[in-house]
N, C-alpha and C. Protein backbone atom coordinates (compact mmCIF):
# COMPACT_ATOMS: atom_id res chain seq x y z
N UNK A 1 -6.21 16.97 16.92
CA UNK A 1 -6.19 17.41 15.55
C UNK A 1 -7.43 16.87 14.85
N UNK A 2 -7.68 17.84 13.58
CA UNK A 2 -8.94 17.23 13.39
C UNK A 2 -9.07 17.47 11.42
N UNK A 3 -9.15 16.71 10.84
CA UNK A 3 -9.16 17.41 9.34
C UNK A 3 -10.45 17.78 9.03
N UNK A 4 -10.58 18.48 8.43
CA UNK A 4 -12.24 18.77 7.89
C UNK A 4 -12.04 18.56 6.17
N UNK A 5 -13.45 17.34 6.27
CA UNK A 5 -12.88 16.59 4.76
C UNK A 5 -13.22 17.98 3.67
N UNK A 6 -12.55 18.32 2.81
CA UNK A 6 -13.16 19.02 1.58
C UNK A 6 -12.67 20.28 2.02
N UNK A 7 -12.05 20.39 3.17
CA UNK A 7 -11.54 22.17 3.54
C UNK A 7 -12.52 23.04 3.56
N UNK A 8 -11.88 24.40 3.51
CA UNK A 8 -13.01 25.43 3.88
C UNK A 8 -13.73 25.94 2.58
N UNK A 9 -12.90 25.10 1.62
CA UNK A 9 -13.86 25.67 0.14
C UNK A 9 -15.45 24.46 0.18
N UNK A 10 -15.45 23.49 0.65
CA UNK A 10 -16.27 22.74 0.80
C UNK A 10 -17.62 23.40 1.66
N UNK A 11 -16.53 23.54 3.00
CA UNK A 11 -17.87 24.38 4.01
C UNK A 11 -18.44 25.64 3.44
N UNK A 12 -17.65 25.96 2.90
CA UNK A 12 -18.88 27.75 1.95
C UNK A 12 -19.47 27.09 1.40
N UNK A 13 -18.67 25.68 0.00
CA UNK A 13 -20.08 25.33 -0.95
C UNK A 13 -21.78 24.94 -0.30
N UNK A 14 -21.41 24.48 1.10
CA UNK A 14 -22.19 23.84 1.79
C UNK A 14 -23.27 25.14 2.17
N UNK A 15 -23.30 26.42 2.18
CA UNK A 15 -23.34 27.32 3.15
C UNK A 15 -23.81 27.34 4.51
N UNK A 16 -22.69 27.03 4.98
CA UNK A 16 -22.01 26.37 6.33
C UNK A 16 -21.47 28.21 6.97
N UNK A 17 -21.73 28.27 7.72
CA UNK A 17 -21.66 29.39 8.72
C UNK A 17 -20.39 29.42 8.89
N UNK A 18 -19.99 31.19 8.82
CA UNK A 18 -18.41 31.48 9.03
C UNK A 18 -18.86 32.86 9.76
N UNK A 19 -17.82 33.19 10.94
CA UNK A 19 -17.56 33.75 11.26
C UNK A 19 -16.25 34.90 11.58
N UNK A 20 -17.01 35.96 11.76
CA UNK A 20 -15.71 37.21 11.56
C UNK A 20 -15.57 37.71 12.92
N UNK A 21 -14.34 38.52 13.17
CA UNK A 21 -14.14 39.22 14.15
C UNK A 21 -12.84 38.54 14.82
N UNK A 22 -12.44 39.20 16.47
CA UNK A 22 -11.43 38.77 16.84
C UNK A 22 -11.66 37.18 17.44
N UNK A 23 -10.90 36.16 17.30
CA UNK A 23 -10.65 35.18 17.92
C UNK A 23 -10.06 35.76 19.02
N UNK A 24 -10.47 35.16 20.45
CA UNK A 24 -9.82 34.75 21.75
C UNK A 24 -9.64 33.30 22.47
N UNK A 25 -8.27 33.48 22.51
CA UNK A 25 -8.03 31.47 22.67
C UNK A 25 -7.34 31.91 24.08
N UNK A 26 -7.53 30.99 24.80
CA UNK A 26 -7.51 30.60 26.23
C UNK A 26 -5.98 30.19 26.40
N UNK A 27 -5.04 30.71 27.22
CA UNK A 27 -3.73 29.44 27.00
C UNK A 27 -3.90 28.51 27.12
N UNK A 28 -3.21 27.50 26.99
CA UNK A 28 -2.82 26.45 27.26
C UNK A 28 -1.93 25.73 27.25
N UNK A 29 -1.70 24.54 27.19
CA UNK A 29 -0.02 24.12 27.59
C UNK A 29 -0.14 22.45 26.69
N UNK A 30 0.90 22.64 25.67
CA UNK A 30 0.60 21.24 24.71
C UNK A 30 2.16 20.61 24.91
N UNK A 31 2.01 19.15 24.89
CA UNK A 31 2.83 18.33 25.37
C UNK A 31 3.32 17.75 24.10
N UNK A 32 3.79 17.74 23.26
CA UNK A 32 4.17 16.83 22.02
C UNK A 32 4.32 15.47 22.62
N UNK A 33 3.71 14.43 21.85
CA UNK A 33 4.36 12.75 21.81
C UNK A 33 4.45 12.41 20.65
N UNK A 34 5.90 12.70 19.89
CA UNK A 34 5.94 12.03 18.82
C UNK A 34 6.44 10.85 18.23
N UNK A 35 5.95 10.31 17.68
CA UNK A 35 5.74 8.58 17.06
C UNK A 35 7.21 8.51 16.58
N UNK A 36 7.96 7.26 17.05
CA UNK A 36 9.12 6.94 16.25
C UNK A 36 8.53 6.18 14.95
N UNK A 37 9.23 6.54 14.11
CA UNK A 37 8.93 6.11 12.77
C UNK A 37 7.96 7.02 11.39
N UNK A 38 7.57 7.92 12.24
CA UNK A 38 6.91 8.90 11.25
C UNK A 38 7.80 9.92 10.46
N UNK A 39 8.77 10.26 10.90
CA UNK A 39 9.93 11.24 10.53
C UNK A 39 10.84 10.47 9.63
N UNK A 40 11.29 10.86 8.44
CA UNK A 40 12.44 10.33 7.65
C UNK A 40 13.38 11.73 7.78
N UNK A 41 14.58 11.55 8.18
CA UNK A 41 15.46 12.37 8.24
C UNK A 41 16.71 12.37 6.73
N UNK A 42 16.91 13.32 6.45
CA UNK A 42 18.04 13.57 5.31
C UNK A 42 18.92 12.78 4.74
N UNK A 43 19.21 12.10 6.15
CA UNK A 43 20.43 11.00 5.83
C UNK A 43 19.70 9.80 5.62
N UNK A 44 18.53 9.55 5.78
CA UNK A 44 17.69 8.69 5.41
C UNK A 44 17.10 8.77 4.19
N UNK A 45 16.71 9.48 3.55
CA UNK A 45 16.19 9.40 2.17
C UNK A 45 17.70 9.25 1.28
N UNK A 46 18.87 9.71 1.52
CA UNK A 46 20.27 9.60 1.07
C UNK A 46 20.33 8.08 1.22
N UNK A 47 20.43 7.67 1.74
CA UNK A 47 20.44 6.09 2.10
C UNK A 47 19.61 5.28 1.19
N UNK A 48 18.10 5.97 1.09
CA UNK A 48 17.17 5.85 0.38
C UNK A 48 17.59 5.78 -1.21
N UNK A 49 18.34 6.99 -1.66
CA UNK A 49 18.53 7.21 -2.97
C UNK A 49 19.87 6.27 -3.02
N UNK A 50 20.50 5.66 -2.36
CA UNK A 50 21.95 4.33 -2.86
C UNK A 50 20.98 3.40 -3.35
N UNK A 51 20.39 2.78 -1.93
CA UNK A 51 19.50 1.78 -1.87
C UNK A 51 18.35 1.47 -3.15
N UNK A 52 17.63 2.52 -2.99
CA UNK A 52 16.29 2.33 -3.98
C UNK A 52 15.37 2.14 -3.32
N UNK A 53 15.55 1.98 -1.36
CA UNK A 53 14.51 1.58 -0.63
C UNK A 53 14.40 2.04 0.57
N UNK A 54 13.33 2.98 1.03
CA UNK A 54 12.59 2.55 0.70
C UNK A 54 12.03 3.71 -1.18
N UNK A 55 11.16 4.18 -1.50
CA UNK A 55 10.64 4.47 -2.59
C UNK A 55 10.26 5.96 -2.09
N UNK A 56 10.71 6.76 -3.01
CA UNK A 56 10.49 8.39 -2.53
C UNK A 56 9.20 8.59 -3.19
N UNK A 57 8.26 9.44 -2.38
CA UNK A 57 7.16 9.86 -3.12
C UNK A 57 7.11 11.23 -3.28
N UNK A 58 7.47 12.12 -4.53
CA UNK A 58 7.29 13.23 -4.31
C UNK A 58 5.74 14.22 -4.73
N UNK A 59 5.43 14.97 -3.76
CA UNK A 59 3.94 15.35 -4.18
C UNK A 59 3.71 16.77 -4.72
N UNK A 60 4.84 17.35 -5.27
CA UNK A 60 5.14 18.52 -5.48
C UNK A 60 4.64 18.52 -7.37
N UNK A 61 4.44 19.93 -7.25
CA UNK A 61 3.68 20.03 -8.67
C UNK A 61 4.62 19.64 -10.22
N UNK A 62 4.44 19.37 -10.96
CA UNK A 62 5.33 19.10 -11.79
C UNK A 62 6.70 20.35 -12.29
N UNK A 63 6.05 21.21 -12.42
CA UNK A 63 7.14 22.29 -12.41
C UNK A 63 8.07 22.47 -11.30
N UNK A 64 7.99 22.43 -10.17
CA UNK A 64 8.77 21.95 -9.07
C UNK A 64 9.66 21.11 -9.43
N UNK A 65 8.48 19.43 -9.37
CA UNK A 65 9.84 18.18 -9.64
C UNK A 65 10.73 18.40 -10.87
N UNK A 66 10.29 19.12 -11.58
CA UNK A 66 11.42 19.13 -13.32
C UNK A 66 12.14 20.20 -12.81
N UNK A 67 12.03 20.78 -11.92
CA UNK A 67 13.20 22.30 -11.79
C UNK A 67 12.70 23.17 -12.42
N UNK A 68 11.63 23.25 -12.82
CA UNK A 68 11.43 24.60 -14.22
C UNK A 68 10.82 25.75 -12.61
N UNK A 69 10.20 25.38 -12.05
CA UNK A 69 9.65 26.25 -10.62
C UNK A 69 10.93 26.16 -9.64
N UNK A 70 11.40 26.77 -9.76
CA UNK A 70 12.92 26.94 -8.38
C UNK A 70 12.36 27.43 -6.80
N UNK A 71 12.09 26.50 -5.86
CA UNK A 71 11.82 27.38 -4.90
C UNK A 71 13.16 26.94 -4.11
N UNK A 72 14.06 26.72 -4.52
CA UNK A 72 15.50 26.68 -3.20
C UNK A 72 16.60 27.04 -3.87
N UNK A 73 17.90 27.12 -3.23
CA UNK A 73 18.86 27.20 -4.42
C UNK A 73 18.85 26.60 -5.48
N UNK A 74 18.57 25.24 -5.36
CA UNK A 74 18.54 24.62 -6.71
C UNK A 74 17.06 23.89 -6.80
N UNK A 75 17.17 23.65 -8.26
CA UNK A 75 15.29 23.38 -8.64
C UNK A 75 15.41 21.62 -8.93
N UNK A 76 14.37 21.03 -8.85
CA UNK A 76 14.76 19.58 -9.37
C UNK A 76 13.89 19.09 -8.58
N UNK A 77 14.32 17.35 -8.92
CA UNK A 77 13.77 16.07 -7.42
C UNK A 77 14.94 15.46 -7.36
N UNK A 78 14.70 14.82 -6.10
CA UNK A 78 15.95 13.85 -5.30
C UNK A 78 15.50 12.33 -6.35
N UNK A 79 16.61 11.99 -6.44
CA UNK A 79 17.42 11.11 -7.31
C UNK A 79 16.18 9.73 -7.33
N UNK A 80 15.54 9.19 -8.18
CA UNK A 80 14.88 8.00 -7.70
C UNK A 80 13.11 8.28 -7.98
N UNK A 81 13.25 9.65 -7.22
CA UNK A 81 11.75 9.84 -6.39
C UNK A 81 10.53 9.72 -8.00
N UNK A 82 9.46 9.61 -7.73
CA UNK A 82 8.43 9.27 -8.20
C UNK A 82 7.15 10.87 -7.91
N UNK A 83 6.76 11.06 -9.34
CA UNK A 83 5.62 12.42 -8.76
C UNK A 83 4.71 11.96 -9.16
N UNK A 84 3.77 12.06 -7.94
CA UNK A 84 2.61 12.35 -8.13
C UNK A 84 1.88 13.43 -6.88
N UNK A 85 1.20 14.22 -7.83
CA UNK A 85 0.15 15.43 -7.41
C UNK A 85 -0.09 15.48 -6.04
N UNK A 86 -0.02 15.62 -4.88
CA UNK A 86 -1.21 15.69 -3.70
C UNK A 86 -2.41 16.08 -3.70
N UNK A 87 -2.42 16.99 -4.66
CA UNK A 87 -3.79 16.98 -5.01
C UNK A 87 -4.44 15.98 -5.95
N UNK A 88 -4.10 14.93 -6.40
CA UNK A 88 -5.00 14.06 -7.26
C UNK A 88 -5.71 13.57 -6.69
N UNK A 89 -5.12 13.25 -5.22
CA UNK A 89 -6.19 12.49 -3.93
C UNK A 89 -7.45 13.44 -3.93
N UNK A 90 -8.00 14.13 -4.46
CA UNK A 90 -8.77 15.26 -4.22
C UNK A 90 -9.58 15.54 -4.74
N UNK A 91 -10.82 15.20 -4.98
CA UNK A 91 -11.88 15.72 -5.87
C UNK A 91 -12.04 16.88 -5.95
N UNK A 92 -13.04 17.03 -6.83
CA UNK A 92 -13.54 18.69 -7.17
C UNK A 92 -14.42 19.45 -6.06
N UNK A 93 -14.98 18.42 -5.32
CA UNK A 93 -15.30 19.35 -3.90
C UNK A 93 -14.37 19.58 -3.19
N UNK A 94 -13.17 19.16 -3.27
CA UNK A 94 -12.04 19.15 -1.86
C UNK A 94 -12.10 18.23 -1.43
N UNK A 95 -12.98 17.21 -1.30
CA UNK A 95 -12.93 15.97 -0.47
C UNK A 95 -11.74 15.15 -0.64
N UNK A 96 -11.60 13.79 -0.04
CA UNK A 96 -10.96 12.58 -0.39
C UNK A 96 -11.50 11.94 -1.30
N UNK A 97 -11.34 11.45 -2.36
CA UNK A 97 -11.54 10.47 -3.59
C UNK A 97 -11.65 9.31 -2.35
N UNK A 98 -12.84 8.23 -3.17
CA UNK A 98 -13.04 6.70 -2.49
C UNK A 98 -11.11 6.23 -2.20
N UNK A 99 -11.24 5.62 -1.56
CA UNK A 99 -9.93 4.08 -1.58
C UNK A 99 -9.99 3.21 -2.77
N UNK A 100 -11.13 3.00 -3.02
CA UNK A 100 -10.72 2.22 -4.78
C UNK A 100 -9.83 3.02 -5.47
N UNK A 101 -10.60 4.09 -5.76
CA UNK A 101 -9.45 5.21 -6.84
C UNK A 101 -8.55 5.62 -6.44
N UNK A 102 -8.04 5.78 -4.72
CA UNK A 102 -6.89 6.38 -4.67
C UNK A 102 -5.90 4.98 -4.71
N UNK A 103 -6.36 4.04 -3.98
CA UNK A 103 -5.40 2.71 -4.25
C UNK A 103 -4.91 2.38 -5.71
N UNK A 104 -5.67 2.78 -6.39
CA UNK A 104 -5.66 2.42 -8.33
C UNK A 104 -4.34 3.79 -8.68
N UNK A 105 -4.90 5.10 -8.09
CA UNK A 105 -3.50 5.69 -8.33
C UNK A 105 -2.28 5.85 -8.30
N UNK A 106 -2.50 5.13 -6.71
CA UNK A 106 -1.05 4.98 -5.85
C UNK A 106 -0.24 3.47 -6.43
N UNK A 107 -1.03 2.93 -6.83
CA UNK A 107 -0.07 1.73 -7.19
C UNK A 107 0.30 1.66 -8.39
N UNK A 108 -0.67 1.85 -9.51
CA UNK A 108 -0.36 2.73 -10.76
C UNK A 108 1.33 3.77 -10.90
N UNK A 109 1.23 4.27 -9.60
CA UNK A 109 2.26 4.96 -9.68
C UNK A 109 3.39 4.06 -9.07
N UNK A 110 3.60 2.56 -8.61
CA UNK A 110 4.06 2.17 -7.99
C UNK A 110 4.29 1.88 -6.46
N UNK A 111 3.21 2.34 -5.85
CA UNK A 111 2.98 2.51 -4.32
C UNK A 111 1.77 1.80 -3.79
N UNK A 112 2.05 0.53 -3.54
CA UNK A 112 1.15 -0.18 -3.51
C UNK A 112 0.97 -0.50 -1.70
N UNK A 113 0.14 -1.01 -0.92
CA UNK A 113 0.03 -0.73 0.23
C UNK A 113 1.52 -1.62 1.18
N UNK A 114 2.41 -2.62 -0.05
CA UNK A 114 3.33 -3.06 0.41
C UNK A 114 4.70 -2.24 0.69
N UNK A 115 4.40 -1.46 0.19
CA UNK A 115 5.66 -0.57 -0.70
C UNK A 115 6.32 0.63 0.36
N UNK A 116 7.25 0.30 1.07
CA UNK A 116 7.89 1.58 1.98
C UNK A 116 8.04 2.74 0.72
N UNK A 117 7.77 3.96 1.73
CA UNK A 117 7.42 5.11 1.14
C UNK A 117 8.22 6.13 1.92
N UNK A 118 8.81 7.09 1.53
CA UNK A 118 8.80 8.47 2.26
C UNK A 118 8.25 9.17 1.29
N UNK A 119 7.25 10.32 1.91
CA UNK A 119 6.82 11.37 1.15
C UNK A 119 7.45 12.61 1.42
N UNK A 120 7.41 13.32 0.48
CA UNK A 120 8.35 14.74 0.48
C UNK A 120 7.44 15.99 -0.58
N UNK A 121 7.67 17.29 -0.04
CA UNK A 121 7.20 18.34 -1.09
C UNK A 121 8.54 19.21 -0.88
N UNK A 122 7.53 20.41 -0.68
CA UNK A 122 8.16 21.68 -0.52
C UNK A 122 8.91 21.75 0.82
N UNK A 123 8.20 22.15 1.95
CA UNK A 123 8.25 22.36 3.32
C UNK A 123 7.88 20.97 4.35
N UNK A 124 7.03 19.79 3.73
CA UNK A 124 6.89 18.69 4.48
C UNK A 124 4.63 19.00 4.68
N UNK A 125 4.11 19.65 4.19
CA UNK A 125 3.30 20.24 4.46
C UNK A 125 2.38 19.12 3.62
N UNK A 126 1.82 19.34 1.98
CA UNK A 126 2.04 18.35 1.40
C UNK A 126 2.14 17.15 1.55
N UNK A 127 2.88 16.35 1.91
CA UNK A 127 3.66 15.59 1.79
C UNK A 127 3.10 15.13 3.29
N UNK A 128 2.97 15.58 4.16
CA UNK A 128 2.50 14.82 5.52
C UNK A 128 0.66 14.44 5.42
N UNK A 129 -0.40 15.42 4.33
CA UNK A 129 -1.56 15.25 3.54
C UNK A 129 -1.51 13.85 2.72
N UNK A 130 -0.48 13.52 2.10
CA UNK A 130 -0.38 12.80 1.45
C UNK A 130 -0.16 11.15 2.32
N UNK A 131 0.92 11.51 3.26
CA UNK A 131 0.97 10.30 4.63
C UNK A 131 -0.26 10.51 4.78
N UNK A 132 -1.11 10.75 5.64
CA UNK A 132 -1.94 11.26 5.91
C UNK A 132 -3.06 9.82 5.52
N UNK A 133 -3.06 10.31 4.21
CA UNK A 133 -4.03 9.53 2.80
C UNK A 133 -3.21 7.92 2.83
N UNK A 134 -2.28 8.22 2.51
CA UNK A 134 -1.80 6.41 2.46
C UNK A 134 -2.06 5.48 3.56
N UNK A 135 -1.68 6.76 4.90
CA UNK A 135 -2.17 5.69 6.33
C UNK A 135 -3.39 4.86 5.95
N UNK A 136 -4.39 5.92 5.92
CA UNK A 136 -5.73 5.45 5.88
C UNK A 136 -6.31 4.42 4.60
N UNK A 137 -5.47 4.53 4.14
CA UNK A 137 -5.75 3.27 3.28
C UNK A 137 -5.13 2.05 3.40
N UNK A 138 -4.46 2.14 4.35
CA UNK A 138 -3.71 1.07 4.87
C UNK A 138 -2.15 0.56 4.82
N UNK A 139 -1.58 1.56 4.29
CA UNK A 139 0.10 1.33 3.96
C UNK A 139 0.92 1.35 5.25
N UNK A 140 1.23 0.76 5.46
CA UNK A 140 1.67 0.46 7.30
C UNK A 140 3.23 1.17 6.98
N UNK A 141 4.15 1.44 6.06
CA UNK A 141 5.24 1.76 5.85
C UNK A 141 5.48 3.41 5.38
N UNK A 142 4.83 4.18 5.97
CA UNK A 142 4.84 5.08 5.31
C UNK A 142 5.68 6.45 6.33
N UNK A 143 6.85 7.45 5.87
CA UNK A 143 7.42 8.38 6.51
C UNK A 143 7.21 9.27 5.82
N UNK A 144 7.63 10.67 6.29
CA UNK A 144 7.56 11.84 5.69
C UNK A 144 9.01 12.75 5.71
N UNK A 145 9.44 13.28 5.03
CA UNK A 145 10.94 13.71 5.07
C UNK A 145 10.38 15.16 4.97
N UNK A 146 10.52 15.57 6.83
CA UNK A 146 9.87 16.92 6.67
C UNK A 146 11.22 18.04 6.63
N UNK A 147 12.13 17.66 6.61
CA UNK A 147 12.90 18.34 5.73
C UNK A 147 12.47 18.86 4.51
N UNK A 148 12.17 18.01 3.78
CA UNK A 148 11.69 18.44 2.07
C UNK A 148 12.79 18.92 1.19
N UNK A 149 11.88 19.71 0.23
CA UNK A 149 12.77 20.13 -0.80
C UNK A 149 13.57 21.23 -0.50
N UNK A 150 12.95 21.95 0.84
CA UNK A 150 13.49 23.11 1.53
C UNK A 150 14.88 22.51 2.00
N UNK A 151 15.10 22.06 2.29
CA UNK A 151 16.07 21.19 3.07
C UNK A 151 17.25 20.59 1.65
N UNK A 152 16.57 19.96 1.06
CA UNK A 152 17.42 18.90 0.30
C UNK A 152 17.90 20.00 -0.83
N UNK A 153 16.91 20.93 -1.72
CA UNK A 153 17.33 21.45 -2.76
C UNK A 153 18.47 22.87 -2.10
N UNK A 154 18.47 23.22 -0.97
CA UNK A 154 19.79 23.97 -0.44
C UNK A 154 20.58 23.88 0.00
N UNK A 155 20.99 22.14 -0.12
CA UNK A 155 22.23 21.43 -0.20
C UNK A 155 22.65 20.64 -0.99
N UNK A 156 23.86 21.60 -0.90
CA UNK A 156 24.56 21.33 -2.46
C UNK A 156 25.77 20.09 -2.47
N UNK A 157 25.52 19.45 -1.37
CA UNK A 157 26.31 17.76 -0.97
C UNK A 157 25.76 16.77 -1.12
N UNK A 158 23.79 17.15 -1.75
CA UNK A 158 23.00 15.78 -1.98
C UNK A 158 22.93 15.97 -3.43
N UNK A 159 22.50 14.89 -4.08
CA UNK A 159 22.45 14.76 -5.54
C UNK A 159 20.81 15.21 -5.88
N UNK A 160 20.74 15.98 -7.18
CA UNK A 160 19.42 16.09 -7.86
C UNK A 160 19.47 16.04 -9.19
N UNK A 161 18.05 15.47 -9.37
CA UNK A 161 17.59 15.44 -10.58
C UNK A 161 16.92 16.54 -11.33
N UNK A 162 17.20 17.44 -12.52
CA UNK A 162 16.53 18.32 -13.09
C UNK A 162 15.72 17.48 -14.13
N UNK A 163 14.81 17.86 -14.63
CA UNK A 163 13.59 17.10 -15.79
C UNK A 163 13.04 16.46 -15.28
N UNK A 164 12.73 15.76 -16.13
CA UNK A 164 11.49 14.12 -15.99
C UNK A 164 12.18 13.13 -15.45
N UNK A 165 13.72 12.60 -16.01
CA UNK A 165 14.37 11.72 -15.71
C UNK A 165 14.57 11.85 -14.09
């Protein structure tokens, strides 16, 4: 895997060579090894929301977290959780913002490199960008509940929050 800092709006600003036509990809055969501890599962962020711990991060746009944007049966955030943007990590080229400023945001918001975290959006998409960003700055505690809001807001046996509160 490979990120390309600033995305593909970066590489046009750059004028960086793109190409058209058909792609042909070769088979091949991919083996998954996935990491225990990267995954927060449902019953874990539930656990999460008794507890208070570890600290939900949600990266979904504000109309989302308040419910006013409905993308599941029901609109809202899970009980606890904390928003901030995935895109704030993000300058105006697309890039990554320094580690000074994103550390100043993240802890600002309460997420400091001590601080267990699960991150959550929509689909887990989001929200694994956002792991992603905290790894690298050094937060050794960090999961992703790739369930998401897809998951949590179309069950109607977990608790949510509509608004700000």
């Amino acid at each position: 895997m490979a990120v390309m800092e600033g995305g593909i709006q970066r590489w046009i600003a750059e004028g960086r060579p793109l190409e058209k036509g058909e792609v042909v990809v070769t088979p091949a055969s991919f083996t998954p090894r996935p990491r225990e501890g990267v995954i927060a599962t449902k019953e874990e962020v539930l656990a999460a929301v008794r507890s208070g711990d570890p600290w939900l991060l949600d990266v979904r746009r504000d109309s989302e977290f308040t419910g006013e944007e409905k993308r599941a049966a029901r609109g809202g955030h899970i009980p606890g959780a904390v928003n901030v943007l995935w895109k704030d990590a993000l300058g105006a080229d697309w890039s990554v913002k320094d580690a000074g400023e994103l550390e100043d945001m993240y802890a600002n918001a309460g997420f400091g490199p001590e601080t267990s975290t699960i991150t959550y959006c929509q689909a887990g998409v989001r929200a694994a960008f956002t792991h992603l960003v905290l790894t690298a700055l050094g937060h050794d505690e960090v999961r992703t509940y790739d369930g998401s809001w897809e998951e949590w807001g179309n069950d109607a046996s977990v608790p949510i929050i509509t608004g700000r509160s």
